[in-house]
PDB file of N, CA and C in Angstrom:
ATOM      1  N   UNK A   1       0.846  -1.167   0.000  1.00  0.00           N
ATOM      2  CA  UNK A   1       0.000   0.000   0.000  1.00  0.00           C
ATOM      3  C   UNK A   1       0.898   1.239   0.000  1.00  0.00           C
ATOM      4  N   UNK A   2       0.819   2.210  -1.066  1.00  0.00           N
ATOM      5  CA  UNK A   2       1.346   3.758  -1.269  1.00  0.00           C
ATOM      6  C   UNK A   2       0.570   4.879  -0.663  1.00  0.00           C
ATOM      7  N   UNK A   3       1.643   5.636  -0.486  1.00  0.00           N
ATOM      8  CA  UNK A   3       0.242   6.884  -0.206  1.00  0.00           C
ATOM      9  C   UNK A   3       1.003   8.573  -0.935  1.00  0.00           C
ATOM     10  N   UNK A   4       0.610   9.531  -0.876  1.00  0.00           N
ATOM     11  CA  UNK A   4       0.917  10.642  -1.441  1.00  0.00           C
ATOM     12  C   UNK A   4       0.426  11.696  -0.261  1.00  0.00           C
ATOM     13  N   UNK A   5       0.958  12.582   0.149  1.00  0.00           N
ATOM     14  CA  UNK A   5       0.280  13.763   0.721  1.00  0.00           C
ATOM     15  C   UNK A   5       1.492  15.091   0.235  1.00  0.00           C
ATOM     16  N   UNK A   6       1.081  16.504  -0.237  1.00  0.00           N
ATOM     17  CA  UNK A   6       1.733  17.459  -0.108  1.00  0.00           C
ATOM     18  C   UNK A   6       2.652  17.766   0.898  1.00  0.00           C
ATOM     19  N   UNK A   7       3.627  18.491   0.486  1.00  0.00           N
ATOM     20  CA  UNK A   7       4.596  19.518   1.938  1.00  0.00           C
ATOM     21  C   UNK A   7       5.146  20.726   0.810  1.00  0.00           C
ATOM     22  N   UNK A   8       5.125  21.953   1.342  1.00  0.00           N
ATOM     23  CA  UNK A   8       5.365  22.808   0.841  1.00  0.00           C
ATOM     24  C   UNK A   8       4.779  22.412  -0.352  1.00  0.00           C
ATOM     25  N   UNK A   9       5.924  22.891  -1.372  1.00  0.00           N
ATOM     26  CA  UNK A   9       5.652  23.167  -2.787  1.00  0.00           C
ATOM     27  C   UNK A   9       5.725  21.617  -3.796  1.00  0.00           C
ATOM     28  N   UNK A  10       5.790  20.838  -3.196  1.00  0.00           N
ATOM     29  CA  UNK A  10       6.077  19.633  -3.322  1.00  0.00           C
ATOM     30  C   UNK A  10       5.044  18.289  -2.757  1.00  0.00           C
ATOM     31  N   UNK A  11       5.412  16.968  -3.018  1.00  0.00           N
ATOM     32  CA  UNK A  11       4.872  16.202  -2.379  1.00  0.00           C
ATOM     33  C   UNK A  11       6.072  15.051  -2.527  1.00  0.00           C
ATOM     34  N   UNK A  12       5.431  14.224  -1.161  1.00  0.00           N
ATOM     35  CA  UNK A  12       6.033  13.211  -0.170  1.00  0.00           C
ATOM     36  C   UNK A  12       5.365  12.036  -0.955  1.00  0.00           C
ATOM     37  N   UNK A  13       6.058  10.991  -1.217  1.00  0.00           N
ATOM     38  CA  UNK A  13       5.145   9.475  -2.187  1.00  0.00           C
ATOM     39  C   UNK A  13       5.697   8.385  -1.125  1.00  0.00           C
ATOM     40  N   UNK A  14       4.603   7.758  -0.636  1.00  0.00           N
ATOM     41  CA  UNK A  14       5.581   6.823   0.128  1.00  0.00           C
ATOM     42  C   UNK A  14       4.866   5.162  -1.061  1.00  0.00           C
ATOM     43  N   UNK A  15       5.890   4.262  -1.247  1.00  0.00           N
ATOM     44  CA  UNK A  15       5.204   3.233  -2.092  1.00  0.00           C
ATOM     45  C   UNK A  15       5.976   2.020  -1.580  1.00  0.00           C
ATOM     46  N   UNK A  16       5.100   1.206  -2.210  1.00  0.00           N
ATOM     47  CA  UNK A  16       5.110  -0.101  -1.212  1.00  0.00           C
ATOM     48  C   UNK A  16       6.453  -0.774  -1.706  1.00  0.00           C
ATOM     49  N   UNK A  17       7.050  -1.649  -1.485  1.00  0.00           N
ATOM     50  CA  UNK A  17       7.901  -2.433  -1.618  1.00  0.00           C
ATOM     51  C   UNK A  17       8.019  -2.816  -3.292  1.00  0.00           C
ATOM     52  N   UNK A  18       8.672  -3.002  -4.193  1.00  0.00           N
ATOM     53  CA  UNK A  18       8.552  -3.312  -5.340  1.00  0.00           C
ATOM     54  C   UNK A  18       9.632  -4.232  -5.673  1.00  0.00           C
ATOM     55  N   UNK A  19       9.457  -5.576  -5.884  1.00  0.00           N
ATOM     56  CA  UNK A  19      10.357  -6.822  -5.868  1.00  0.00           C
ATOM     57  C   UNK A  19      11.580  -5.818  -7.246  1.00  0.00           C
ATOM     58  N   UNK A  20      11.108  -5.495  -8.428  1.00  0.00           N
ATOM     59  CA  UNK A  20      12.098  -4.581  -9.455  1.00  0.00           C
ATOM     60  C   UNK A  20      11.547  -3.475  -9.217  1.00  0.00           C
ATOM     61  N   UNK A  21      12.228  -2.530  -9.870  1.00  0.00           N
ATOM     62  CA  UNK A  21      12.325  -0.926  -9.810  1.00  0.00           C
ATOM     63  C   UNK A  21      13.223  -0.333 -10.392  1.00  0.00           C
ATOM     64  N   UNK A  22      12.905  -0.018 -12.451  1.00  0.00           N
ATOM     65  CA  UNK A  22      13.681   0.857 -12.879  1.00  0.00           C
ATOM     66  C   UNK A  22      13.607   2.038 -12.528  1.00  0.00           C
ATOM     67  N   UNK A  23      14.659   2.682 -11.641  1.00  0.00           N
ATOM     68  CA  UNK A  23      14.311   3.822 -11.372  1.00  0.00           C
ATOM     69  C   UNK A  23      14.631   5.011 -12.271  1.00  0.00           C
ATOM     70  N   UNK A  24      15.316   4.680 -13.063  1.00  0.00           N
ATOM     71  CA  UNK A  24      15.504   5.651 -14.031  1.00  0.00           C
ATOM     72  C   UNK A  24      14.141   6.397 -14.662  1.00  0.00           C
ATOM     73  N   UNK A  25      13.280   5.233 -15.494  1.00  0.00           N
ATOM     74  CA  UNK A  25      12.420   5.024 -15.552  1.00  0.00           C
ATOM     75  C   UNK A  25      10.879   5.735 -14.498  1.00  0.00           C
ATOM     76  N   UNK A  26      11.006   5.219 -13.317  1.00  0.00           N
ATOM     77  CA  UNK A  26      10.142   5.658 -12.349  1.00  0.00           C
ATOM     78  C   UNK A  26      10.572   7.426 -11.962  1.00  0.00           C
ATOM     79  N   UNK A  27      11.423   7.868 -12.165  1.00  0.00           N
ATOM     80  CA  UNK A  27      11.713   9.438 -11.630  1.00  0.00           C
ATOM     81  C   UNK A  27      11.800  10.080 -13.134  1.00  0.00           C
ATOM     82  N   UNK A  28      11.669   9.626 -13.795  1.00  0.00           N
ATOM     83  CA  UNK A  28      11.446  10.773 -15.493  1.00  0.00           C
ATOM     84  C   UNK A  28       9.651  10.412 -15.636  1.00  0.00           C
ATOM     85  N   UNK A  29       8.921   9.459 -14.750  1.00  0.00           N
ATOM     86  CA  UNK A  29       7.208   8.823 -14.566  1.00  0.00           C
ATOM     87  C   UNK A  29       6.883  10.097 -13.578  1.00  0.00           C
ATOM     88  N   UNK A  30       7.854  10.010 -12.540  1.00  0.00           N
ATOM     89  CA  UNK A  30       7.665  11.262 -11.223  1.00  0.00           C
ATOM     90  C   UNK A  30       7.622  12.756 -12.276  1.00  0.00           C
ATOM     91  N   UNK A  31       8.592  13.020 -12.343  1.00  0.00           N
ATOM     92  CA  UNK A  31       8.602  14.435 -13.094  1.00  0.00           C
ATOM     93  C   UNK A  31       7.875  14.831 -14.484  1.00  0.00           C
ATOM     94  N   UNK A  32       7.282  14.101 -15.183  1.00  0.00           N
ATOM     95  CA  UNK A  32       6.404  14.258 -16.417  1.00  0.00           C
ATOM     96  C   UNK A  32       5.043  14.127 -15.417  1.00  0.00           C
ATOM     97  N   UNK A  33       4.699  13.673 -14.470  1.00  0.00           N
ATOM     98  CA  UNK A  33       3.570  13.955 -13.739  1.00  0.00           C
ATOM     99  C   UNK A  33       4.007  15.098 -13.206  1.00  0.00           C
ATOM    100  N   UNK A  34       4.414  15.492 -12.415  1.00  0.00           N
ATOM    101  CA  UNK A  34       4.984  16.774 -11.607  1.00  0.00           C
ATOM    102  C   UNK A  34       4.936  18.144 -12.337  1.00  0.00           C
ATOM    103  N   UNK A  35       5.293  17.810 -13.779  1.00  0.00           N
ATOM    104  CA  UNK A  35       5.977  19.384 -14.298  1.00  0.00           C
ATOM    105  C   UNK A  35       5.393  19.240 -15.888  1.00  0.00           C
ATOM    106  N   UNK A  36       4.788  18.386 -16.385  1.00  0.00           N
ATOM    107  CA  UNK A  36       4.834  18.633 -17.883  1.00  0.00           C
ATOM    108  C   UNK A  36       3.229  17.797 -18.067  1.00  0.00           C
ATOM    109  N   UNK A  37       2.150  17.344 -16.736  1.00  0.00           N
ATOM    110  CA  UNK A  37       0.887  17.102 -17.166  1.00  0.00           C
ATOM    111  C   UNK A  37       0.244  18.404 -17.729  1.00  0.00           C
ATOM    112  N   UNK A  38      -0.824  17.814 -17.989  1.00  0.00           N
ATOM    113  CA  UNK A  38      -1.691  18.799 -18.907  1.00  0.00           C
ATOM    114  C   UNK A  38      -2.885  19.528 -17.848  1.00  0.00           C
ATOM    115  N   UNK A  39      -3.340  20.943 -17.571  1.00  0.00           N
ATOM    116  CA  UNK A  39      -4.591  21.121 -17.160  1.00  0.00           C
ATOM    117  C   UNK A  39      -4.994  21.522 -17.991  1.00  0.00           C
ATOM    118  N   UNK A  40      -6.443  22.639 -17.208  1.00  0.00           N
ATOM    119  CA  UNK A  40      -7.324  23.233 -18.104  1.00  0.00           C
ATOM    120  C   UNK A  40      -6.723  24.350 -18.485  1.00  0.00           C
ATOM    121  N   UNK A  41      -6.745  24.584 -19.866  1.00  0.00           N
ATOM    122  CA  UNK A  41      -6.187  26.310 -19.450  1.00  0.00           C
ATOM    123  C   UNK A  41      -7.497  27.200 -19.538  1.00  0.00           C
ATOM    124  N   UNK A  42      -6.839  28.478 -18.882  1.00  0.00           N
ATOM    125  CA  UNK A  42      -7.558  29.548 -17.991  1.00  0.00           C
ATOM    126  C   UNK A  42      -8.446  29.765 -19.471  1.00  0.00           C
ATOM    127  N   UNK A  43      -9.553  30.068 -19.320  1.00  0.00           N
ATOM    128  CA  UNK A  43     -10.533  30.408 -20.388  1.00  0.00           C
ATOM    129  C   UNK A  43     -10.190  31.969 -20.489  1.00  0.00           C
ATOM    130  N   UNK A  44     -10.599  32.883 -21.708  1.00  0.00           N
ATOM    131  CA  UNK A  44     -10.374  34.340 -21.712  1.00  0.00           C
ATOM    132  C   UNK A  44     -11.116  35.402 -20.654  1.00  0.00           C
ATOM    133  N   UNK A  45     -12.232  35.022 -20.108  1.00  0.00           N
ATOM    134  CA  UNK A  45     -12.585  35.334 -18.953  1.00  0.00           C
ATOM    135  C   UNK A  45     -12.054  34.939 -17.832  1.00  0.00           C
ATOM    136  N   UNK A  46     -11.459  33.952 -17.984  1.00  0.00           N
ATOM    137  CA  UNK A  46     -10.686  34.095 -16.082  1.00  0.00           C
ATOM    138  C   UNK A  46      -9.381  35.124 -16.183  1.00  0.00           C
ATOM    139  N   UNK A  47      -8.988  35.928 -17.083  1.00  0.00           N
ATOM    140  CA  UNK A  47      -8.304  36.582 -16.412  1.00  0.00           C
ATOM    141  C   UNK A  47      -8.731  38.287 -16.080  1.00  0.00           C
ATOM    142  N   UNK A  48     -10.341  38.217 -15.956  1.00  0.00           N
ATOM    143  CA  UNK A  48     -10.631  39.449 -15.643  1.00  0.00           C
ATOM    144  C   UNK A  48     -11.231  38.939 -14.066  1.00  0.00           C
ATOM    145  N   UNK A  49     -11.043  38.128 -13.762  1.00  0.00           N
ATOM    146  CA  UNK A  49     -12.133  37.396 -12.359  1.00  0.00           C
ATOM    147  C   UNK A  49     -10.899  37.635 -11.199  1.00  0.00           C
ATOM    148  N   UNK A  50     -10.569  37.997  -9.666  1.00  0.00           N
ATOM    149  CA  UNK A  50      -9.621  38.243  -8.967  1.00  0.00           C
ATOM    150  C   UNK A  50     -10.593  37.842  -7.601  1.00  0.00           C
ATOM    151  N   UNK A  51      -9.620  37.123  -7.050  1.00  0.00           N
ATOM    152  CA  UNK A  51      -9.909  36.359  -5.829  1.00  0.00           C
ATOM    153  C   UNK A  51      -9.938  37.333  -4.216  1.00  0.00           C
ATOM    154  N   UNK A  52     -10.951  37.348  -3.967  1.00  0.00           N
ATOM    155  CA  UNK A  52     -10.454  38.444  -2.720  1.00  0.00           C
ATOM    156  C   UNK A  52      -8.596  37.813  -1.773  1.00  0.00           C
ATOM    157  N   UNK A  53      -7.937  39.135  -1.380  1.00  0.00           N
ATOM    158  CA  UNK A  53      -6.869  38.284  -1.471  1.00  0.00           C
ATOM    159  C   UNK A  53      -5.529  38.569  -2.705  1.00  0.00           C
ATOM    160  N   UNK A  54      -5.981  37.801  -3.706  1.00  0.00           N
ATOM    161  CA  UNK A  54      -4.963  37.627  -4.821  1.00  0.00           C
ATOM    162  C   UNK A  54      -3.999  39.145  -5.358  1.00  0.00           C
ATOM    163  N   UNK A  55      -4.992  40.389  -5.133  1.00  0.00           N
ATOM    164  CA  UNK A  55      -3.806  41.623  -5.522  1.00  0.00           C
ATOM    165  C   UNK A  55      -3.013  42.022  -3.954  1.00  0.00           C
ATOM    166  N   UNK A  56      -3.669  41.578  -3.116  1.00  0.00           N
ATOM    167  CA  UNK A  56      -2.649  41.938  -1.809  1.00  0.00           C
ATOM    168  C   UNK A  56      -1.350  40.653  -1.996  1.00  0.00           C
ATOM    169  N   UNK A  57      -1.622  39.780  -2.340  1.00  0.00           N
ATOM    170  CA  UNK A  57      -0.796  38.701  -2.567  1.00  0.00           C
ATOM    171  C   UNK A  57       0.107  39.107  -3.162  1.00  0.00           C
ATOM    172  N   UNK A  58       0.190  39.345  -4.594  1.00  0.00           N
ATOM    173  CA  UNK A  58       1.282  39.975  -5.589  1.00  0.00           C
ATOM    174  C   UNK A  58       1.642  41.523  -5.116  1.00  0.00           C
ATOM    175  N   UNK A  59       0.917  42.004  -4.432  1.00  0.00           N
ATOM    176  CA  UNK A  59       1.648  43.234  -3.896  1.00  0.00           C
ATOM    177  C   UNK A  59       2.760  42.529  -2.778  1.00  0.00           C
ATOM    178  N   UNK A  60       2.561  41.982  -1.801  1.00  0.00           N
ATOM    179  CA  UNK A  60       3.369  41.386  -1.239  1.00  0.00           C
ATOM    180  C   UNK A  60       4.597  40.736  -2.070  1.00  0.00           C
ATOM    181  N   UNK A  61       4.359  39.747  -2.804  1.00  0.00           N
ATOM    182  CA  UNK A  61       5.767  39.329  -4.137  1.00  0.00           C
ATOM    183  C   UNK A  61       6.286  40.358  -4.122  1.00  0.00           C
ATOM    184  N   UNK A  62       5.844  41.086  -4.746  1.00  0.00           N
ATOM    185  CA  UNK A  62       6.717  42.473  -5.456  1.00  0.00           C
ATOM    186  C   UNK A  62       7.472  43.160  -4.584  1.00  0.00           C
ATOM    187  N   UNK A  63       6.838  43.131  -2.904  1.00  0.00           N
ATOM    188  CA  UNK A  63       7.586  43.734  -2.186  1.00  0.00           C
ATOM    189  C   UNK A  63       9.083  42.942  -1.316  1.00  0.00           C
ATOM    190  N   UNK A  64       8.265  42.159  -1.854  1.00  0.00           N
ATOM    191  CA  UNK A  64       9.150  40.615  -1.324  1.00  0.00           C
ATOM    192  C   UNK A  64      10.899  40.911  -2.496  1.00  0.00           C
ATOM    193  N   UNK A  65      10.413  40.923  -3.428  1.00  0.00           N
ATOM    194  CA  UNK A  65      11.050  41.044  -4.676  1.00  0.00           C
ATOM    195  C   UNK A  65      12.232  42.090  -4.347  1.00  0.00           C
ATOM    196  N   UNK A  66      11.595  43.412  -4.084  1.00  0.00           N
ATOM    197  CA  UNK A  66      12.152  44.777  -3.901  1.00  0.00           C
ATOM    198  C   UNK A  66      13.313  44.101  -2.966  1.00  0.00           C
ATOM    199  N   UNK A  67      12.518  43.391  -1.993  1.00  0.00           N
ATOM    200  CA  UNK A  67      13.933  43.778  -0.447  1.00  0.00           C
ATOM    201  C   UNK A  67      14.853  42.874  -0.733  1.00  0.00           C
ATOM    202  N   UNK A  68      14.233  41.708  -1.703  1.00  0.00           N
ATOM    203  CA  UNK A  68      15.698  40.997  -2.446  1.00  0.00           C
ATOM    204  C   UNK A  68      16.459  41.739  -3.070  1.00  0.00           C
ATOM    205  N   UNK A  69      16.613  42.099  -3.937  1.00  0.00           N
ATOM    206  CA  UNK A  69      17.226  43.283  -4.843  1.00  0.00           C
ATOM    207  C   UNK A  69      17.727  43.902  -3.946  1.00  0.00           C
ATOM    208  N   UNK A  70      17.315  44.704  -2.747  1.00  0.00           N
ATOM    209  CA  UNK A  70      17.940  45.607  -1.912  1.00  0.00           C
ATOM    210  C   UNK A  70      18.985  44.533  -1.023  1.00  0.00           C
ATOM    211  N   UNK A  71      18.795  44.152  -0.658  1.00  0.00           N
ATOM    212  CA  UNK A  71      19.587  42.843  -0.083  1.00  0.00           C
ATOM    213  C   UNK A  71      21.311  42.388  -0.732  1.00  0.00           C
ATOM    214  N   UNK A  72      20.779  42.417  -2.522  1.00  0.00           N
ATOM    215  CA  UNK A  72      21.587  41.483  -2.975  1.00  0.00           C
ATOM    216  C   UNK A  72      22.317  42.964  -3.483  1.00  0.00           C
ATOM    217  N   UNK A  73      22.087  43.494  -3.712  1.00  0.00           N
ATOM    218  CA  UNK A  73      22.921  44.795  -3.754  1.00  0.00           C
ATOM    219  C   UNK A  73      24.132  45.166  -2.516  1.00  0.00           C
ATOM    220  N   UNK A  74      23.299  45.019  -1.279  1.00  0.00           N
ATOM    221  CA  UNK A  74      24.273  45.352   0.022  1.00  0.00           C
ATOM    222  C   UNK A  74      24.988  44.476   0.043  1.00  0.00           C
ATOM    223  N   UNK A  75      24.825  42.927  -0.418  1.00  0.00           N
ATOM    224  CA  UNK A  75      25.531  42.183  -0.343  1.00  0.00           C
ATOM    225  C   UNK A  75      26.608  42.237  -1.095  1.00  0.00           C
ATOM    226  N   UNK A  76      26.324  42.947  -2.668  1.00  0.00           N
ATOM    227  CA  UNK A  76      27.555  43.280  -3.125  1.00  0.00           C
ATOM    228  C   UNK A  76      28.450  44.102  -3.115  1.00  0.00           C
ATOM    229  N   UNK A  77      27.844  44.859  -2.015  1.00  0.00           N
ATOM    230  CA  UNK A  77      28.980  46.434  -1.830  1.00  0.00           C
ATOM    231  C   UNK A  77      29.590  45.610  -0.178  1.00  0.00           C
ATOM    232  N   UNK A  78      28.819  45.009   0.574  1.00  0.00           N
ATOM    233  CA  UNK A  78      29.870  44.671   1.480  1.00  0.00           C
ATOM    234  C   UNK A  78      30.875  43.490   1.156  1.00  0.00           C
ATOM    235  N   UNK A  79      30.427  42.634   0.028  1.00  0.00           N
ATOM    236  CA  UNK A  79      31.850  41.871  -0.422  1.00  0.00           C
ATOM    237  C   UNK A  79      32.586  42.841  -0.701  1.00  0.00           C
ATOM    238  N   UNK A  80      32.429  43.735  -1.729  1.00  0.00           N
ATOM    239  CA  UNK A  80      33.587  44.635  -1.824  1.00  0.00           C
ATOM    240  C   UNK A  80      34.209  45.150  -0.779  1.00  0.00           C
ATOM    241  N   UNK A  81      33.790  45.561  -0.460  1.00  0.00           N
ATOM    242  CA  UNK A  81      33.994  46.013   1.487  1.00  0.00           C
ATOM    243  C   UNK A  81      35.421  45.241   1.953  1.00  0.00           C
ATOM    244  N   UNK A  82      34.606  44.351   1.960  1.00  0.00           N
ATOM    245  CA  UNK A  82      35.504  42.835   2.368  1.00  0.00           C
ATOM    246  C   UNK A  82      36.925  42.674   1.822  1.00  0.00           C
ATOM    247  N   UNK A  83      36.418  42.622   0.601  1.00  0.00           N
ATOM    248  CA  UNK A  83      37.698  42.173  -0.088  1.00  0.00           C
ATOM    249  C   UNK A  83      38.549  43.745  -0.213  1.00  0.00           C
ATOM    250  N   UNK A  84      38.232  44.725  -0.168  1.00  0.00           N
ATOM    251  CA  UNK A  84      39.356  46.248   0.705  1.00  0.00           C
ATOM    252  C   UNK A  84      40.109  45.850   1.164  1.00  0.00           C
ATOM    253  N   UNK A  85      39.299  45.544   2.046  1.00  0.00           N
ATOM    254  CA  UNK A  85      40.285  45.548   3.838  1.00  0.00           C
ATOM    255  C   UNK A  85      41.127  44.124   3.364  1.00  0.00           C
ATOM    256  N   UNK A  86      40.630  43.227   2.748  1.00  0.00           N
ATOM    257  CA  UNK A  86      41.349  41.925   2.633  1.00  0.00           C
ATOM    258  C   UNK A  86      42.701  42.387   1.792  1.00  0.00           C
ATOM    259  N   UNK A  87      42.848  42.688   1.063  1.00  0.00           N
ATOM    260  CA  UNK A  87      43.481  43.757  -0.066  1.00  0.00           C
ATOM    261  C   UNK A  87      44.855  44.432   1.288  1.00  0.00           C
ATOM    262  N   UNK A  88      44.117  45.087   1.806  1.00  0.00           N
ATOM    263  CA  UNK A  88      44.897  45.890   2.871  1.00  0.00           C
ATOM    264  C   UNK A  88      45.364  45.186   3.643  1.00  0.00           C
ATOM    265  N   UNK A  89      44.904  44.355   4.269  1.00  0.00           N
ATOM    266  CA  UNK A  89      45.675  43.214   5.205  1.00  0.00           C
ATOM    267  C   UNK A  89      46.900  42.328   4.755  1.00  0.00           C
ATOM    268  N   UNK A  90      46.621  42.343   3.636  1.00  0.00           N
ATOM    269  CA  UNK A  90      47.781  41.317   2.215  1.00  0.00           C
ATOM    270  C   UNK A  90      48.767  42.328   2.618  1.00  0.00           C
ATOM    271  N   UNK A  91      49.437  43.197   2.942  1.00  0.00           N
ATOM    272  CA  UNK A  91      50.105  44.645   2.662  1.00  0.00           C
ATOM    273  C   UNK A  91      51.297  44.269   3.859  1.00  0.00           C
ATOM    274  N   UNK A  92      50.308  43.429   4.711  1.00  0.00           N
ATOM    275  CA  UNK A  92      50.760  43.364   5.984  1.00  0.00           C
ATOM    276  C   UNK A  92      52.057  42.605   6.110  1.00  0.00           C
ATOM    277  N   UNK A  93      51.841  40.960   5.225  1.00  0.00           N
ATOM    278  CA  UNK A  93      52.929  40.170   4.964  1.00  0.00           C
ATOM    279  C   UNK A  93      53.307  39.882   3.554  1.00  0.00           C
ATOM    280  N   UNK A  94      52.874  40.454   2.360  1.00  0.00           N
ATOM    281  CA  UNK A  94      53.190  40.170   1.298  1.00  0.00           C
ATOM    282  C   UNK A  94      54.911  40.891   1.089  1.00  0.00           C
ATOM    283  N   UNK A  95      55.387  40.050  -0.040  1.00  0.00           N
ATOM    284  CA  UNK A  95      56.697  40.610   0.106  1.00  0.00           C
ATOM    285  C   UNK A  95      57.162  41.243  -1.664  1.00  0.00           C
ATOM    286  N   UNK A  96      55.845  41.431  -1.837  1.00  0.00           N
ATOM    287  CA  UNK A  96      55.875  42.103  -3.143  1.00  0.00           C
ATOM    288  C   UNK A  96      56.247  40.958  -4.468  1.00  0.00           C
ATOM    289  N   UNK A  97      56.552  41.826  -5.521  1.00  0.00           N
ATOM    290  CA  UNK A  97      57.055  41.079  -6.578  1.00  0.00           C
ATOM    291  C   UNK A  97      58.170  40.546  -6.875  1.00  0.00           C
ATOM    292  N   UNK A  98      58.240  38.921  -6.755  1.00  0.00           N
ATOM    293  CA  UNK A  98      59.467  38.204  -6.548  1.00  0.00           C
ATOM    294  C   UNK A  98      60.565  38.399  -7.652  1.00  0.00           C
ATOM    295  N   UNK A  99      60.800  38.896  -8.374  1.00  0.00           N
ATOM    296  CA  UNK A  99      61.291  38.814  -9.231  1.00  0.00           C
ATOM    297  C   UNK A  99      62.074  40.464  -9.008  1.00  0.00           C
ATOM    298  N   UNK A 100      61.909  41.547  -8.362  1.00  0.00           N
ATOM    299  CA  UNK A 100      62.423  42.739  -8.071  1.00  0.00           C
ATOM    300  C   UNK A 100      63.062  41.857  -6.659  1.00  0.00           C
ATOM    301  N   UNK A 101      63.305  40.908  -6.351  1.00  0.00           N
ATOM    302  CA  UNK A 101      63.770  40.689  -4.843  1.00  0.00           C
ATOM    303  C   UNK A 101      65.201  39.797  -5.896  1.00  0.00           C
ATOM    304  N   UNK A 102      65.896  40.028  -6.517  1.00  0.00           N
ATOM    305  CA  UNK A 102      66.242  38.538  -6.980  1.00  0.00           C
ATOM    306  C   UNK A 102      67.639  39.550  -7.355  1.00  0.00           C
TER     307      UNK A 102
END
């Protein structure tokens, strides 16, 4: 006996014992169910229809979005940061260019 239940964005398969098991086979069966079945598509009226909910939702993304961007920005001015002072610390024991020592 198998069973299936969701977690997050995903789902959990638990299945019974199987004397063979191409698995090659069984995980390209997993992911063509997962990512490439077929639904309904949205008729030309569902995209004037909005769920109470659904524009506070994507306002949220977007803001979600923003503080990434702001994030990944600081993140790249304090690597730089970083690598300064790292730069400056090298100063400390480097013994310059070997070849002017010779």
């Amino acid at each position: 006996m198998g069973g299936r239940f969701g977690v997050a964005a995903g789902h959990i398969v638990l299945l019974p014992t199987f004397r063979e098991l191409n698995e090659e086979v069984f995980f390209e069966s997993c992911l063509e169910y997962r990512f490439e079945r077929e639904g309904t598509t949205q008729p030309d009226w569902g995209t004037g229809i909005h769920f109470p909910g659904e524009d506070s939702s994507q306002e949220n993304i977007s803001g979600i979005k923003k503080q990434l961007d702001y994030l990944h920005e600081s993140l790249n001015v304090a690597l730089k940061n970083h690598d300064e002072l790292v730069s400056m610390k090298r100063l400390l024991y480097e013994k310059g260019d070997s070849d002017s020592n010779q």
